[in-house]
PDB file of N, CA and C in Angstrom:
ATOM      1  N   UNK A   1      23.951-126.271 146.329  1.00  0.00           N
ATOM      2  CA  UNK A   1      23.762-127.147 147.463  1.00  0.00           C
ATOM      3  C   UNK A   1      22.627-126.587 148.320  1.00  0.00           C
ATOM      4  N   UNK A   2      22.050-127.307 148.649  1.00  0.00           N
ATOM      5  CA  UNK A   2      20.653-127.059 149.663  1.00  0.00           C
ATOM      6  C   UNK A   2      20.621-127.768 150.925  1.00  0.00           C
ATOM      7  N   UNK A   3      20.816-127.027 151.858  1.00  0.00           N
ATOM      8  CA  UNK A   3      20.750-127.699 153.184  1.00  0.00           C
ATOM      9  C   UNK A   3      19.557-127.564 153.950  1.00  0.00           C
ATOM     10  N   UNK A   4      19.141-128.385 154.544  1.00  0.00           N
ATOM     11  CA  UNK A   4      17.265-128.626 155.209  1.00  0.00           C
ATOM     12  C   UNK A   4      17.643-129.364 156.532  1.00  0.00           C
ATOM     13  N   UNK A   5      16.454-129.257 157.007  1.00  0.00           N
ATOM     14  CA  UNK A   5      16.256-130.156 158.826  1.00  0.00           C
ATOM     15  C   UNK A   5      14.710-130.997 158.381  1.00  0.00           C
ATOM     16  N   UNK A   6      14.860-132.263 158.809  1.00  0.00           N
ATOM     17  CA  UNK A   6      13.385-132.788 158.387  1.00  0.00           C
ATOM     18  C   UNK A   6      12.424-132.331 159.682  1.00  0.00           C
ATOM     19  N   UNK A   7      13.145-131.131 160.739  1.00  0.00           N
ATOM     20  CA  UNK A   7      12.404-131.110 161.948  1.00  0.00           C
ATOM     21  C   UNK A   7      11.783-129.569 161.722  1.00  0.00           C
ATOM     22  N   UNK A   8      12.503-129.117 160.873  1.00  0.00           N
ATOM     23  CA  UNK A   8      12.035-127.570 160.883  1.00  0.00           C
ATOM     24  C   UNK A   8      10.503-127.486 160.227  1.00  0.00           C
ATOM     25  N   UNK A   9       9.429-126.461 160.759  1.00  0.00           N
ATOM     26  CA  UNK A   9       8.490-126.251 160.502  1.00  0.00           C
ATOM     27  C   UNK A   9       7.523-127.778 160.308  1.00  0.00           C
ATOM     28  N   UNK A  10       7.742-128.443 161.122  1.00  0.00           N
ATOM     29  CA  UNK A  10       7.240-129.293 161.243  1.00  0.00           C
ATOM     30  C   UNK A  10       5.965-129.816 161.859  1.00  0.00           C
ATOM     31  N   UNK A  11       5.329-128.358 161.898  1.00  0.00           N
ATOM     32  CA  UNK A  11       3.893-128.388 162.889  1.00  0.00           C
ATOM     33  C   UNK A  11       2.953-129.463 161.975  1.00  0.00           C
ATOM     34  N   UNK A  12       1.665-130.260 162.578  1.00  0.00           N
ATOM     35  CA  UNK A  12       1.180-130.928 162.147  1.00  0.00           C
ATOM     36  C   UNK A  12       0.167-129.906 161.449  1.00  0.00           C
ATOM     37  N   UNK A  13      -0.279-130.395 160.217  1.00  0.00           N
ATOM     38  CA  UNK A  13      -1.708-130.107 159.680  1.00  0.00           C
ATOM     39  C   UNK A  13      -2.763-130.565 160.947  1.00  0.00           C
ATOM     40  N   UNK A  14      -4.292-129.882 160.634  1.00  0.00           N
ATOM     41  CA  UNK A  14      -4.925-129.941 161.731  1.00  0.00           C
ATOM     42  C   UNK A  14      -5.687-130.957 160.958  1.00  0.00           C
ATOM     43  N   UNK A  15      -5.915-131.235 160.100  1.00  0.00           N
ATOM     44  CA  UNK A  15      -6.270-132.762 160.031  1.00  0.00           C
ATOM     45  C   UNK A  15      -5.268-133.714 158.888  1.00  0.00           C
ATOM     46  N   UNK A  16      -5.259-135.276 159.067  1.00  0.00           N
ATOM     47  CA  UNK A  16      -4.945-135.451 157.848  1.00  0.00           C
ATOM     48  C   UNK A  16      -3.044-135.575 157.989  1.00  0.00           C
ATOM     49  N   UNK A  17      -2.611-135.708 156.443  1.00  0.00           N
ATOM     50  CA  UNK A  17      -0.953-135.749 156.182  1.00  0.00           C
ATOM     51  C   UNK A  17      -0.647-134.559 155.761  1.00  0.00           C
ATOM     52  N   UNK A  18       0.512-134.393 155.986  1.00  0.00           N
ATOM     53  CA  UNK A  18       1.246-133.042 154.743  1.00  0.00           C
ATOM     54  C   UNK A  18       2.097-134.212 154.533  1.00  0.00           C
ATOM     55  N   UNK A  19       2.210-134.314 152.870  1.00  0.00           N
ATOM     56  CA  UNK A  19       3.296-135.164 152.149  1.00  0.00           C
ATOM     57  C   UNK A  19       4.520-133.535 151.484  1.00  0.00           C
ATOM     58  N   UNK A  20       5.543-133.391 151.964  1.00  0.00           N
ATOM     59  CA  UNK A  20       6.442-132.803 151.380  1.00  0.00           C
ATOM     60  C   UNK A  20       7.883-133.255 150.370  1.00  0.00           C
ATOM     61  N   UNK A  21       7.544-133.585 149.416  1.00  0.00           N
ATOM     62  CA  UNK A  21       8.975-134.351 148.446  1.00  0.00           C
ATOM     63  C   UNK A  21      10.394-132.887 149.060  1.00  0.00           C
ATOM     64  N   UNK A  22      11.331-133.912 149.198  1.00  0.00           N
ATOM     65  CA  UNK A  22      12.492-133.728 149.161  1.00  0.00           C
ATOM     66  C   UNK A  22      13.186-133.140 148.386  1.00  0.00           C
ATOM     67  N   UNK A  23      13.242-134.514 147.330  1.00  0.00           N
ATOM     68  CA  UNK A  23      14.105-135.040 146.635  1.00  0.00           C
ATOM     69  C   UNK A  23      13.621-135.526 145.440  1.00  0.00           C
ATOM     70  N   UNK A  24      13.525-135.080 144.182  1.00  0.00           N
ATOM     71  CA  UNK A  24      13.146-136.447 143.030  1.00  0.00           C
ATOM     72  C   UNK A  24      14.373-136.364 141.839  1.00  0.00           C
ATOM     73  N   UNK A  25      14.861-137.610 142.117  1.00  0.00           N
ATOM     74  CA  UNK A  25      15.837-138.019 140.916  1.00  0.00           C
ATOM     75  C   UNK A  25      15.378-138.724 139.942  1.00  0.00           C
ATOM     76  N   UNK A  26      14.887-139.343 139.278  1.00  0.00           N
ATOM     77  CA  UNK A  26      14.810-140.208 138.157  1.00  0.00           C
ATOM     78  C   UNK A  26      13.597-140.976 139.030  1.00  0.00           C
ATOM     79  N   UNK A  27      13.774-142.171 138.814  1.00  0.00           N
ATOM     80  CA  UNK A  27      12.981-143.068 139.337  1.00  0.00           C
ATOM     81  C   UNK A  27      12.680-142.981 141.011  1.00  0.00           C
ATOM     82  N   UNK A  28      13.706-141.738 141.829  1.00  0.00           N
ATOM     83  CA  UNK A  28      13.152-141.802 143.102  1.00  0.00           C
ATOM     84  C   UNK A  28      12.805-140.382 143.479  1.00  0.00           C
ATOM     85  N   UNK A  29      12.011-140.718 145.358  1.00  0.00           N
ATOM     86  CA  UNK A  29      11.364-139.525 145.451  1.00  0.00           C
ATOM     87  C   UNK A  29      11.453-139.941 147.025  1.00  0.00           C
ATOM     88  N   UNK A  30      12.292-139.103 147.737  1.00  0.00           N
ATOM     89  CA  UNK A  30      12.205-139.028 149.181  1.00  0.00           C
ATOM     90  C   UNK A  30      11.427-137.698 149.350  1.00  0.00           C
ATOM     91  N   UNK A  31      10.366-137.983 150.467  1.00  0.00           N
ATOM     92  CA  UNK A  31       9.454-136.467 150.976  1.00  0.00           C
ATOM     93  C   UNK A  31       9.525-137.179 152.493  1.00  0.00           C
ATOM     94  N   UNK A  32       8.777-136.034 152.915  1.00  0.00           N
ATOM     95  CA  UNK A  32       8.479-135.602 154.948  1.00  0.00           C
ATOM     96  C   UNK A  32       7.316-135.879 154.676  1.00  0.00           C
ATOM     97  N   UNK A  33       6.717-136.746 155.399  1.00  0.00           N
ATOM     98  CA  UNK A  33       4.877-136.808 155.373  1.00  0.00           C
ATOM     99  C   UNK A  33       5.485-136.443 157.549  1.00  0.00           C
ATOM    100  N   UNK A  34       4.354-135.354 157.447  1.00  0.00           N
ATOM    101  CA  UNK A  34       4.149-134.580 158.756  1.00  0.00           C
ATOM    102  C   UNK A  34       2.488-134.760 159.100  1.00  0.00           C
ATOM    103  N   UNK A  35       2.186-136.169 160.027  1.00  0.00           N
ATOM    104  CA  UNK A  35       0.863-136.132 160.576  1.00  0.00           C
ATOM    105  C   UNK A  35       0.320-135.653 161.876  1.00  0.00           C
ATOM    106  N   UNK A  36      -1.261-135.276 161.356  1.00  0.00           N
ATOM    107  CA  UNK A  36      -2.020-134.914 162.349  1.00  0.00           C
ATOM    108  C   UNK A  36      -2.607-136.204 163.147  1.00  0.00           C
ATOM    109  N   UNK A  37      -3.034-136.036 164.456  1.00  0.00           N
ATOM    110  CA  UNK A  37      -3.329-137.569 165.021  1.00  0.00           C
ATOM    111  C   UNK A  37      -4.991-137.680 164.492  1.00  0.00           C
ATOM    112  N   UNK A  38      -5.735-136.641 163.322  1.00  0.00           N
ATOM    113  CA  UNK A  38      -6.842-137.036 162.688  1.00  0.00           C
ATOM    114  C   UNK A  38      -6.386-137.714 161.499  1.00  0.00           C
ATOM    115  N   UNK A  39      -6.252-138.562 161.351  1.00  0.00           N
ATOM    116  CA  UNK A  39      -6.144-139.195 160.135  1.00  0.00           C
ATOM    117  C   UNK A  39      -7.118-139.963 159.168  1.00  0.00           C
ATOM    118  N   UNK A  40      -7.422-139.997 158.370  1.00  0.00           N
ATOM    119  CA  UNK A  40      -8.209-141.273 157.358  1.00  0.00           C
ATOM    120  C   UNK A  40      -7.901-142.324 157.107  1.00  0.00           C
ATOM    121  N   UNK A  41      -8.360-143.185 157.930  1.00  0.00           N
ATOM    122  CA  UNK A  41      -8.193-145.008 158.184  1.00  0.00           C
ATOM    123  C   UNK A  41      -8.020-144.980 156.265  1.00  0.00           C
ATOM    124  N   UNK A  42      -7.567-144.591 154.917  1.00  0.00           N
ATOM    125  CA  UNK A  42      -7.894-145.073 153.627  1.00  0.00           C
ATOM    126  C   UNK A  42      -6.602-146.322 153.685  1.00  0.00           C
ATOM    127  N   UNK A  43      -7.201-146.963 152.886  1.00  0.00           N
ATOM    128  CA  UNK A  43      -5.726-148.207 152.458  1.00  0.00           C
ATOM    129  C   UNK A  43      -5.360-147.369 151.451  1.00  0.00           C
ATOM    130  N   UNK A  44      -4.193-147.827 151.462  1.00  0.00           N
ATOM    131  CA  UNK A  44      -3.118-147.165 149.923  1.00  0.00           C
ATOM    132  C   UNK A  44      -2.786-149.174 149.363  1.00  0.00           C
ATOM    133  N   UNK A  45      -2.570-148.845 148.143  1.00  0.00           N
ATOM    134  CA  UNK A  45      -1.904-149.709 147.367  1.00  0.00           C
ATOM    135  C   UNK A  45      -1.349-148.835 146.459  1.00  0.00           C
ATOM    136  N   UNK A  46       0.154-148.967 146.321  1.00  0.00           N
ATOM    137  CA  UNK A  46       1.210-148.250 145.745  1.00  0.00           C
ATOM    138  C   UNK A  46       1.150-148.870 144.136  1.00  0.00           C
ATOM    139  N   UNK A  47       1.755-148.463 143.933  1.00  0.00           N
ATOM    140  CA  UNK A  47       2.787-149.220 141.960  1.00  0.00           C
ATOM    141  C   UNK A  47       3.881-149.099 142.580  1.00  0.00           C
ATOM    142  N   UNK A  48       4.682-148.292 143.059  1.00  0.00           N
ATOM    143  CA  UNK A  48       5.992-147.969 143.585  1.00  0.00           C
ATOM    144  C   UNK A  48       5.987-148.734 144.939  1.00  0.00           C
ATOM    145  N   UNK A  49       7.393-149.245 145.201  1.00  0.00           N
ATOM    146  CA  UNK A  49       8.080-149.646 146.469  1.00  0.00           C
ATOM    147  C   UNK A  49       8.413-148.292 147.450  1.00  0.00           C
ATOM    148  N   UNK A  50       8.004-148.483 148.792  1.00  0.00           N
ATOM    149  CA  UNK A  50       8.018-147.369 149.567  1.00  0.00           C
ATOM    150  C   UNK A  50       8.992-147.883 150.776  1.00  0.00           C
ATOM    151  N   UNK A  51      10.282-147.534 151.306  1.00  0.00           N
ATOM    152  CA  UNK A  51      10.821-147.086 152.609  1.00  0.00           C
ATOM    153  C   UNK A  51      10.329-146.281 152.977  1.00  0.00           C
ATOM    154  N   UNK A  52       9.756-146.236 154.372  1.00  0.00           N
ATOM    155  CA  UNK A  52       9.490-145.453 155.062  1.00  0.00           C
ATOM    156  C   UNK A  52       9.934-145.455 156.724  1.00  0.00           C
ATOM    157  N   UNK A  53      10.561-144.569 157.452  1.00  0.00           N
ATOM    158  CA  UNK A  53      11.166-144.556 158.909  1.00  0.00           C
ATOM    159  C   UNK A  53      10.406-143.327 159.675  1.00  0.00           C
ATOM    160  N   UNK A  54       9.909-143.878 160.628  1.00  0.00           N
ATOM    161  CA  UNK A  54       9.543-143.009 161.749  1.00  0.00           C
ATOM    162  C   UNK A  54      10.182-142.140 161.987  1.00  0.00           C
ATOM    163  N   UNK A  55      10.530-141.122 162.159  1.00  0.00           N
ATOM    164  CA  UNK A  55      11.373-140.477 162.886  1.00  0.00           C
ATOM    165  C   UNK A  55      10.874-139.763 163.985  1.00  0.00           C
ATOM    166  N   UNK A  56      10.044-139.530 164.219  1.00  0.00           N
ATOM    167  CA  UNK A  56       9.567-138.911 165.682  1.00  0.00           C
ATOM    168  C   UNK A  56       7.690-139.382 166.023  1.00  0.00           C
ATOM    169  N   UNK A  57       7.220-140.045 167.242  1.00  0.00           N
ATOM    170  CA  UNK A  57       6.181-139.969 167.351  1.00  0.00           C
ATOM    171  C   UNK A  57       5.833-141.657 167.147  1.00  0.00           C
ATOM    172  N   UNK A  58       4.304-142.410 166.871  1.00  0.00           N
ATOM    173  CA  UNK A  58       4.344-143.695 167.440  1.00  0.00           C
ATOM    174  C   UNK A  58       2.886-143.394 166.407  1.00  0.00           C
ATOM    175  N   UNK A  59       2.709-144.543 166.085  1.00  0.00           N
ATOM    176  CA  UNK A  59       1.812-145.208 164.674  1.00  0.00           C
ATOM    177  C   UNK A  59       1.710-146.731 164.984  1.00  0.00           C
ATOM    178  N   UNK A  60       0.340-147.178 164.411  1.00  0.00           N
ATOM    179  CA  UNK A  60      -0.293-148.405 164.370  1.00  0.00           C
ATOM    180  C   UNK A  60      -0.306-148.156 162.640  1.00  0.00           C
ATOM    181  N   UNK A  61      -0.049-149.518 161.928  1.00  0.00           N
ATOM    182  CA  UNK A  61      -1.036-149.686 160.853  1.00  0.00           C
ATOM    183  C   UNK A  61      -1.307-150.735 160.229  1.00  0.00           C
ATOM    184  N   UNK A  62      -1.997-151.263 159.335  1.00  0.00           N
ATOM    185  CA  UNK A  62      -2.049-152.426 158.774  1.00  0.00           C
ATOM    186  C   UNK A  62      -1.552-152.568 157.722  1.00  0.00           C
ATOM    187  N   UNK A  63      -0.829-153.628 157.653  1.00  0.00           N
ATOM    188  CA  UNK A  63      -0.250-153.987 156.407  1.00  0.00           C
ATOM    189  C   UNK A  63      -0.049-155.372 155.815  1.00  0.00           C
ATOM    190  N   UNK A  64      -0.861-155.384 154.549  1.00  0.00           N
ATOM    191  CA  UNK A  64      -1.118-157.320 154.045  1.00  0.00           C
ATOM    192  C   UNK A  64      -2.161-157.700 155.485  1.00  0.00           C
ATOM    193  N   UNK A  65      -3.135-156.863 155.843  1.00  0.00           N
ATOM    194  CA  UNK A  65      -4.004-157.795 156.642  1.00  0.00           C
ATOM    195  C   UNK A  65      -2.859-158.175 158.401  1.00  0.00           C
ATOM    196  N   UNK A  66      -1.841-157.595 158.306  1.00  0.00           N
ATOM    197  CA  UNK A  66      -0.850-157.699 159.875  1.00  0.00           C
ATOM    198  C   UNK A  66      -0.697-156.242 160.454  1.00  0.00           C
ATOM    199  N   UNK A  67      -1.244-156.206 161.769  1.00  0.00           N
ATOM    200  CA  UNK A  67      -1.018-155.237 162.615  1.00  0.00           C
ATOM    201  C   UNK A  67       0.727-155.075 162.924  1.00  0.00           C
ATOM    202  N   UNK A  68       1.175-153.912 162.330  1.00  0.00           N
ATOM    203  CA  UNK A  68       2.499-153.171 162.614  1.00  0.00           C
ATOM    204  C   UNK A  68       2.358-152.226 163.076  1.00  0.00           C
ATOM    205  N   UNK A  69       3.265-151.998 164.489  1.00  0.00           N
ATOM    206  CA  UNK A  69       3.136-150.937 165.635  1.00  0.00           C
ATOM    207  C   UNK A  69       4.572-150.224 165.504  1.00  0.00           C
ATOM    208  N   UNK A  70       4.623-148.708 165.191  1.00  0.00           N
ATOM    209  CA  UNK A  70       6.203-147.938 164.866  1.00  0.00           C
ATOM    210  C   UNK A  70       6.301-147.493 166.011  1.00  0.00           C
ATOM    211  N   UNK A  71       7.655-146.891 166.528  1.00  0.00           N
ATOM    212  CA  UNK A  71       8.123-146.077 167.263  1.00  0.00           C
ATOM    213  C   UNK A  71       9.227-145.492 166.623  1.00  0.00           C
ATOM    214  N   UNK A  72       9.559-143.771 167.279  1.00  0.00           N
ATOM    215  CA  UNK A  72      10.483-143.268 166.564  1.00  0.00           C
ATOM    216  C   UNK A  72      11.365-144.381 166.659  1.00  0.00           C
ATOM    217  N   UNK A  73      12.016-143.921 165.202  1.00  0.00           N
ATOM    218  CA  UNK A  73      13.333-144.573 164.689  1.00  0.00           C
ATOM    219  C   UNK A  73      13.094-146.064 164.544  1.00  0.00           C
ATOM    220  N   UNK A  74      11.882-146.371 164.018  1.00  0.00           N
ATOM    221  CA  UNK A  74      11.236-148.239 163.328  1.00  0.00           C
ATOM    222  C   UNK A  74      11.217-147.503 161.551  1.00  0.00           C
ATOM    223  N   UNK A  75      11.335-148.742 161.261  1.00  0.00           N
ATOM    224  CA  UNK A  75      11.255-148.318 159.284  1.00  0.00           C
ATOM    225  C   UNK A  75      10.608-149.833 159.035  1.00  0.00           C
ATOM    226  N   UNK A  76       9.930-149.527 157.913  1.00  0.00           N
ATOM    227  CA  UNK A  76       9.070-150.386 157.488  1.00  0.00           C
ATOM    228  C   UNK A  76       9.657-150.239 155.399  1.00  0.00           C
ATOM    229  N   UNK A  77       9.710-151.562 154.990  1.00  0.00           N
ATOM    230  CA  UNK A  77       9.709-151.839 153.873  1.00  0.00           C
ATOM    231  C   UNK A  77       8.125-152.263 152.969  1.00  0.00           C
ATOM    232  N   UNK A  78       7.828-151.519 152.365  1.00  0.00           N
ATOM    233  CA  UNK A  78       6.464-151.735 151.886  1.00  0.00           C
ATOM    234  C   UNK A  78       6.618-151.855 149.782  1.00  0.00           C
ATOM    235  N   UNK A  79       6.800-153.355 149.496  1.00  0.00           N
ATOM    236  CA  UNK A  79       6.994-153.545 148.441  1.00  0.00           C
ATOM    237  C   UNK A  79       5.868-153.166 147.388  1.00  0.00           C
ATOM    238  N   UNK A  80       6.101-152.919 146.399  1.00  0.00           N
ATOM    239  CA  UNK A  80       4.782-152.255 145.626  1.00  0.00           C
ATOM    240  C   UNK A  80       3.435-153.043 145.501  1.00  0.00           C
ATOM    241  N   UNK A  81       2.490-152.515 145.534  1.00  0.00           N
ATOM    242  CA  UNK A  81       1.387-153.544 145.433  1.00  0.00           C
ATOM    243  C   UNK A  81       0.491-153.628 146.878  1.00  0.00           C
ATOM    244  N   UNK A  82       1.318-153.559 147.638  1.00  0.00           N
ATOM    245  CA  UNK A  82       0.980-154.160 149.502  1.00  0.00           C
ATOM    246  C   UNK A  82      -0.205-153.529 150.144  1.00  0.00           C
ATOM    247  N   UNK A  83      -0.937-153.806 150.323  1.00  0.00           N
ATOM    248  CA  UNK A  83      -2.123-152.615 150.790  1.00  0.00           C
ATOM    249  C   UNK A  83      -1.831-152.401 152.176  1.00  0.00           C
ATOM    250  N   UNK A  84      -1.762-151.286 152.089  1.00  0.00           N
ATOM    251  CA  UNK A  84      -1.701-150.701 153.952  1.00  0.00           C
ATOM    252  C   UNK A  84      -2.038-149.543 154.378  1.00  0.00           C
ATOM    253  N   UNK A  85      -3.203-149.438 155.197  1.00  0.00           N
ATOM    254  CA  UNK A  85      -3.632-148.677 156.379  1.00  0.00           C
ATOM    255  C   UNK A  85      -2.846-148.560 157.430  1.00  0.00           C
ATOM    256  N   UNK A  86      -3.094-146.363 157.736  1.00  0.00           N
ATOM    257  CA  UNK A  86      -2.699-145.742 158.890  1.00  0.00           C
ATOM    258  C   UNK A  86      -3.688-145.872 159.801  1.00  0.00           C
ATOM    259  N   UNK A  87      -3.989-146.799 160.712  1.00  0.00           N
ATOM    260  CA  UNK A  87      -4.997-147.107 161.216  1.00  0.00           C
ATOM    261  C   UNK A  87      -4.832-145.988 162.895  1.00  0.00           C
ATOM    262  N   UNK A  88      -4.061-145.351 163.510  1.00  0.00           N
ATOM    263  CA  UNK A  88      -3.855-144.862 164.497  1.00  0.00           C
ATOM    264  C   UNK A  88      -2.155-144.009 163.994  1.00  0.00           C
ATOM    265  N   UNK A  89      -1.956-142.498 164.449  1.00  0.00           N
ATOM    266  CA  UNK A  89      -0.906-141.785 164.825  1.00  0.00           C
ATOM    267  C   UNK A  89      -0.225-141.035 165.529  1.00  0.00           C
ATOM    268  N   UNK A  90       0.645-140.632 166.416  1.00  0.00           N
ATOM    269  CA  UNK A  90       0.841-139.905 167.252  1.00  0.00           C
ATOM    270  C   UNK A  90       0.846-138.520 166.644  1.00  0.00           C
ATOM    271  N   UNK A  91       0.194-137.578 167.190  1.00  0.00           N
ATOM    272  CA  UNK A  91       0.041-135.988 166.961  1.00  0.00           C
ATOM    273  C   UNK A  91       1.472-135.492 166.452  1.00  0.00           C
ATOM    274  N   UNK A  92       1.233-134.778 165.394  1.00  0.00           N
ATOM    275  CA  UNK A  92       3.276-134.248 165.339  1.00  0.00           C
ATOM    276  C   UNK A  92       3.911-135.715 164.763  1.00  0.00           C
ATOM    277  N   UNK A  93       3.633-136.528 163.756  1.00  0.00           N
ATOM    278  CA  UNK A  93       4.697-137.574 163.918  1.00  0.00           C
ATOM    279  C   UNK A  93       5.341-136.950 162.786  1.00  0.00           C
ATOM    280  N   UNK A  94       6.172-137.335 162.531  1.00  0.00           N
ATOM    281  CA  UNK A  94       7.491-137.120 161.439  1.00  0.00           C
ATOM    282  C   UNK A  94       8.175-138.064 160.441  1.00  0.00           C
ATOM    283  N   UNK A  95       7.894-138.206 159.410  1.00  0.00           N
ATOM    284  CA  UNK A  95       7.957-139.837 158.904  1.00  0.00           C
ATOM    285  C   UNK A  95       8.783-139.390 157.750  1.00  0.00           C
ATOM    286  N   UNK A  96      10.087-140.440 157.190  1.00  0.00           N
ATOM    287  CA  UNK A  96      10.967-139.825 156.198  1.00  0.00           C
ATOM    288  C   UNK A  96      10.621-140.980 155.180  1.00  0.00           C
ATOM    289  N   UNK A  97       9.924-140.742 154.138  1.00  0.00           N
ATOM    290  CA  UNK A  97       9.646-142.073 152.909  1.00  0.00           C
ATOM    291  C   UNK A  97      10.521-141.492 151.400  1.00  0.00           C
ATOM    292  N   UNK A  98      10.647-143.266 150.858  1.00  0.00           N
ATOM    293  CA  UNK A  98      11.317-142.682 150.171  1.00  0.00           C
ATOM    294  C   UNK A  98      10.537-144.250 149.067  1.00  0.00           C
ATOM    295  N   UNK A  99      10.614-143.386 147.935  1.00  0.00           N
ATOM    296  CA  UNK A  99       9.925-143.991 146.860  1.00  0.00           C
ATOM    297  C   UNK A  99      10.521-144.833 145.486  1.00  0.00           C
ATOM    298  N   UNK A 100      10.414-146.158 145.568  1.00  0.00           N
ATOM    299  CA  UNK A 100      11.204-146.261 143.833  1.00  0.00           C
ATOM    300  C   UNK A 100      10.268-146.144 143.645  1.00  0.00           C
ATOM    301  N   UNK A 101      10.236-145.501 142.296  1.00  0.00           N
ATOM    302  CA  UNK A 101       9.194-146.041 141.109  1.00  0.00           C
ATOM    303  C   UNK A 101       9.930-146.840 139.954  1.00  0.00           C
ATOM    304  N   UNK A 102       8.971-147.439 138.755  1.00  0.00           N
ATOM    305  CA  UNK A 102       9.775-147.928 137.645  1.00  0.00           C
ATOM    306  C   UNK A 102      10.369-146.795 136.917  1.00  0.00           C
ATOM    307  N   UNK A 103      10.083-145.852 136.545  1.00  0.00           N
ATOM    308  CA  UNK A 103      10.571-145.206 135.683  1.00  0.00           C
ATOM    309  C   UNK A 103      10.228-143.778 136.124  1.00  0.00           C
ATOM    310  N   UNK A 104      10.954-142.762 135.608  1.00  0.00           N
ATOM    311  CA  UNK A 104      11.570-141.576 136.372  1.00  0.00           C
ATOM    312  C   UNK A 104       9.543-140.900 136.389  1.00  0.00           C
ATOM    313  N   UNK A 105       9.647-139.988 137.265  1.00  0.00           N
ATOM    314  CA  UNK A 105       8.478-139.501 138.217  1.00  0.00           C
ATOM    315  C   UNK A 105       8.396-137.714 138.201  1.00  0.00           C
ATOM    316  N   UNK A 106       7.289-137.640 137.881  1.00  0.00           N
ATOM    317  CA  UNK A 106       7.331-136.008 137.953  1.00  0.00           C
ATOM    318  C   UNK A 106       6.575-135.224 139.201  1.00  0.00           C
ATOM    319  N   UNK A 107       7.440-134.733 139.724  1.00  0.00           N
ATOM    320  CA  UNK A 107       6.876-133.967 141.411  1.00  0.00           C
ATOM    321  C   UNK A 107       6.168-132.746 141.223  1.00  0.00           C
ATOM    322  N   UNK A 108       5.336-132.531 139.969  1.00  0.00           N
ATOM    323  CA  UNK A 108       5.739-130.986 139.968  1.00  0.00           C
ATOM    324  C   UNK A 108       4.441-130.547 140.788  1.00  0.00           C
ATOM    325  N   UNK A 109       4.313-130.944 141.576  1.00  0.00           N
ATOM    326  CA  UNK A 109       2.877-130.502 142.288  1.00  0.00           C
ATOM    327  C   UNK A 109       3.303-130.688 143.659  1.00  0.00           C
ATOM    328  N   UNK A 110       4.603-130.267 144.002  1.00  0.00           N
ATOM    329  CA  UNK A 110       4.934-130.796 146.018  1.00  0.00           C
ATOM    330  C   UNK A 110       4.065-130.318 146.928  1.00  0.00           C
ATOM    331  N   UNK A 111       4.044-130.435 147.628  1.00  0.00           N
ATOM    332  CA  UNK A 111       3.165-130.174 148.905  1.00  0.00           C
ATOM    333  C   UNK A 111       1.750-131.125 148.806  1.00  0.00           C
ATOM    334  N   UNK A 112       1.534-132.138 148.312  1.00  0.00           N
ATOM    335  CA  UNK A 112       0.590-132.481 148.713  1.00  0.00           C
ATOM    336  C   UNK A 112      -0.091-132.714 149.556  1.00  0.00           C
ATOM    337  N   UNK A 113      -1.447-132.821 150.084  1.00  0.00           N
ATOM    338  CA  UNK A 113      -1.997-132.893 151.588  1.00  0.00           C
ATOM    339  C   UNK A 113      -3.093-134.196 151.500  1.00  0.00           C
ATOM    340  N   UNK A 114      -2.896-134.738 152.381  1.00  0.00           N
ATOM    341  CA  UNK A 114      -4.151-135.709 152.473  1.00  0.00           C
ATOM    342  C   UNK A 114      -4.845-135.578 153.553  1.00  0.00           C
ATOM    343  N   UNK A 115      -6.544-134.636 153.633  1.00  0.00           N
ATOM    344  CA  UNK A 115      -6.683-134.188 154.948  1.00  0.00           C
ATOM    345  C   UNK A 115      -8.521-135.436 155.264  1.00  0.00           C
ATOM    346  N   UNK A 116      -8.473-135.653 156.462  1.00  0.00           N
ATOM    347  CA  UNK A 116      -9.623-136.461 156.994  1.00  0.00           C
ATOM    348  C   UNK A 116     -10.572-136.215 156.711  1.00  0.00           C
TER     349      UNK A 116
END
């Protein structure tokens, strides 16, 4: 058994995301993406369906071409395919996503970073 805080060591990268996986079971993959308020306006378009919930801190982004504004504790459903930009983030935000994919997923590279 492994017990964690999604708040611990939670300092922001100085530019950019820290994506941290959780969790990967089969087809899913919950991680901590921990942002800096420098971010890279990039669009993402997924293959995988993404939950994702604020948990601390306040975000603008675009999604399908519609301005969506988070505050801690807002969650957003982002079905696969959807293009969406982090267009604005609060310093320190804390975001808990969680990933289907179609078919089971290999993490073996955690910590990824996406820096500006």
């Amino acid at each position: 058994m492994h017990v964690g805080n999604l708040f611990d060591k939670a300092a922001p990268p100085s530019d950019g995301e820290r994506f941290e996986p959780l969790l990967a079971l089969q087809n899913l993959v919950i991680e901590r993406i921990v942002s800096s308020s420098k971010v890279a306006q990039s669009e993402y378009v997924q293959s995988q369906h993404e939950w994702v919930a604020l948990l601390q801190g306040s975000a603008q982004l675009v999604v399908a071409g519609e301005t969506v504004t988070l505050r801690s504790g807002d969650y957003l459903f982002l079905p696969a395919g959807t293009p969406h930009t982090v267009q604005s983030v609060s310093e320190g935000a804390v975001w808990l996503a969680i990933h289907l994919h179609e078919q089971a997923t290999d993490i073996s590279s955690p910590g990824r970073t996406s820096e500006a």
